[in-house]
Protein backbone atom coordinates (compact mmCIF):
# COMPACT_ATOMS: atom_id res chain seq x y z
CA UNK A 1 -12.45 -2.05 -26.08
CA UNK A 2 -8.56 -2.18 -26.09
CA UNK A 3 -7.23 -4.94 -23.74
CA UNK A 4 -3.56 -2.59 -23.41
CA UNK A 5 -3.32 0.89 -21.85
CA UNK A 6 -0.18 3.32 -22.61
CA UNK A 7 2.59 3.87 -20.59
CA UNK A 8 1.99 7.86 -21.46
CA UNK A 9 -1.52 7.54 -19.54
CA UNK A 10 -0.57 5.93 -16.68
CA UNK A 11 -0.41 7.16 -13.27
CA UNK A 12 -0.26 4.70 -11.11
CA UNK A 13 0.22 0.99 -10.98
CA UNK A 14 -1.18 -1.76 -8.47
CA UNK A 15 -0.31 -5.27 -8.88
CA UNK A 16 -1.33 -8.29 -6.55
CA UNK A 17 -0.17 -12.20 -5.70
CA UNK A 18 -3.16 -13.60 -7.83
CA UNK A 19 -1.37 -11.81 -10.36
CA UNK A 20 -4.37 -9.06 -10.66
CA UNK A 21 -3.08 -5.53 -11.94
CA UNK A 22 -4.83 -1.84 -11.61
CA UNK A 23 -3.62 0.81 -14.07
CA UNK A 24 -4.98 4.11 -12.89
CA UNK A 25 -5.54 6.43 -15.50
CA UNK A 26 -7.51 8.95 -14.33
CA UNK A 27 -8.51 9.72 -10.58
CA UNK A 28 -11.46 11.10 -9.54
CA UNK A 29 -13.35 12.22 -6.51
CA UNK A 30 -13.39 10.24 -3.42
CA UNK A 31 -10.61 7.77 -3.93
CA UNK A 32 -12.62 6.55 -7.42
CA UNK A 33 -9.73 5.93 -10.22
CA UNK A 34 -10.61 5.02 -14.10
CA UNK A 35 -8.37 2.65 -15.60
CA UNK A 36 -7.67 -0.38 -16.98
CA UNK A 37 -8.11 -4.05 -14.59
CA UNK A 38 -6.09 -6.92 -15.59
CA UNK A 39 -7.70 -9.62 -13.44
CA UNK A 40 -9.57 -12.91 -14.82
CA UNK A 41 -11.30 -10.49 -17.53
CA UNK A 42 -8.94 -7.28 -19.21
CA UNK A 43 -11.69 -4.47 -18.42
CA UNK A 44 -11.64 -0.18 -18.13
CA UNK A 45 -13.55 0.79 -15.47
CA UNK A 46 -13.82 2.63 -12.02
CA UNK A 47 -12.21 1.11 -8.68
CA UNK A 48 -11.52 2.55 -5.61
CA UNK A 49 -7.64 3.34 -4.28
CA UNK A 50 -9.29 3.33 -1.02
CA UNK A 51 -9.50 0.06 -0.91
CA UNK A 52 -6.19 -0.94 -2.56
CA UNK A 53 -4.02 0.82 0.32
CA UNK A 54 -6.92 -0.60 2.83
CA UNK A 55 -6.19 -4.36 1.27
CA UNK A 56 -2.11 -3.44 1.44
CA UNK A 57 -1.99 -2.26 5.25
CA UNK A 58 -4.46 -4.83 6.16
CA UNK A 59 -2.52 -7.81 4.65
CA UNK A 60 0.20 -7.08 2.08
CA UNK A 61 -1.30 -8.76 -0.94
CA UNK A 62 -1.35 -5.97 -3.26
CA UNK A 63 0.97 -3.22 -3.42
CA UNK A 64 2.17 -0.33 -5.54
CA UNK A 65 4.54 -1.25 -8.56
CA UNK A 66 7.50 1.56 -9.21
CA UNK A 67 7.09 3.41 -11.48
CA UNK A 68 10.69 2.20 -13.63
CA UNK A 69 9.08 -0.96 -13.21
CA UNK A 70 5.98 0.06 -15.10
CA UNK A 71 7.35 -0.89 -18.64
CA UNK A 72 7.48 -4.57 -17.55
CA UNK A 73 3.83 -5.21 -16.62
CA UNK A 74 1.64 -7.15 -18.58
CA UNK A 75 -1.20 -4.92 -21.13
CA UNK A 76 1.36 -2.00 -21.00
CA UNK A 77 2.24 -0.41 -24.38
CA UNK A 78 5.35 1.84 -24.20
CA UNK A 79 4.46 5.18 -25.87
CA UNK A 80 6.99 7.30 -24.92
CA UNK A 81 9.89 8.89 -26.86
CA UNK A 82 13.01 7.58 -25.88
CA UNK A 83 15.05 9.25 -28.80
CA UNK A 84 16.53 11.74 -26.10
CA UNK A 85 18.03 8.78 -24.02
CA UNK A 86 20.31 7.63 -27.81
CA UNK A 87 21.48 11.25 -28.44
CA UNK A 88 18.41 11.85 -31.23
CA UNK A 89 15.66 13.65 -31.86
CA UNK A 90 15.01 16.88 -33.62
């Protein structure tokens, strides 16, 4: 299964000290997401927001990245069209 996810699918990004990252590409019911984990092992599958904000109010090792910042995280292919930003495009 591909180890990168695209910056067009993307919808939110968590990133922690141990250098562990969540890209949420899909949310579902009850706080589930689908994405892609970037931990010891690159893996798509479900995990729970829930706990993410739980684990950042409790202690403050994992938090939300910005979304400008998304381009610079590891596994993240840029997708997008930037022709607009140089003045091109059709």
């Amino acid at each position: 299964m591909q180890q990168t996810v695209r910056l067009s699918t993307i919808q939110e990004v968590w990133e922690s000290w141990t250098g562990w990252y969540w890209f949420v590409t899909e949310y579902h019911d009850n706080g589930i997401c689908f994405g892609l984990v970037r931990g010891v092992e690159h893996e798509w599958g479900y995990f729970s927001i829930r706990e993410l904000v739980r684990l950042q109010k409790r202690s403050g090792n994992v938090w939300r990245v910005p979304r400008d910042h998304w381009t610079f995280c590891p596994c993240v292919v840029d997708d997008t069209d930037h022709n607009h930003l140089k003045g091109g495009g059709t």
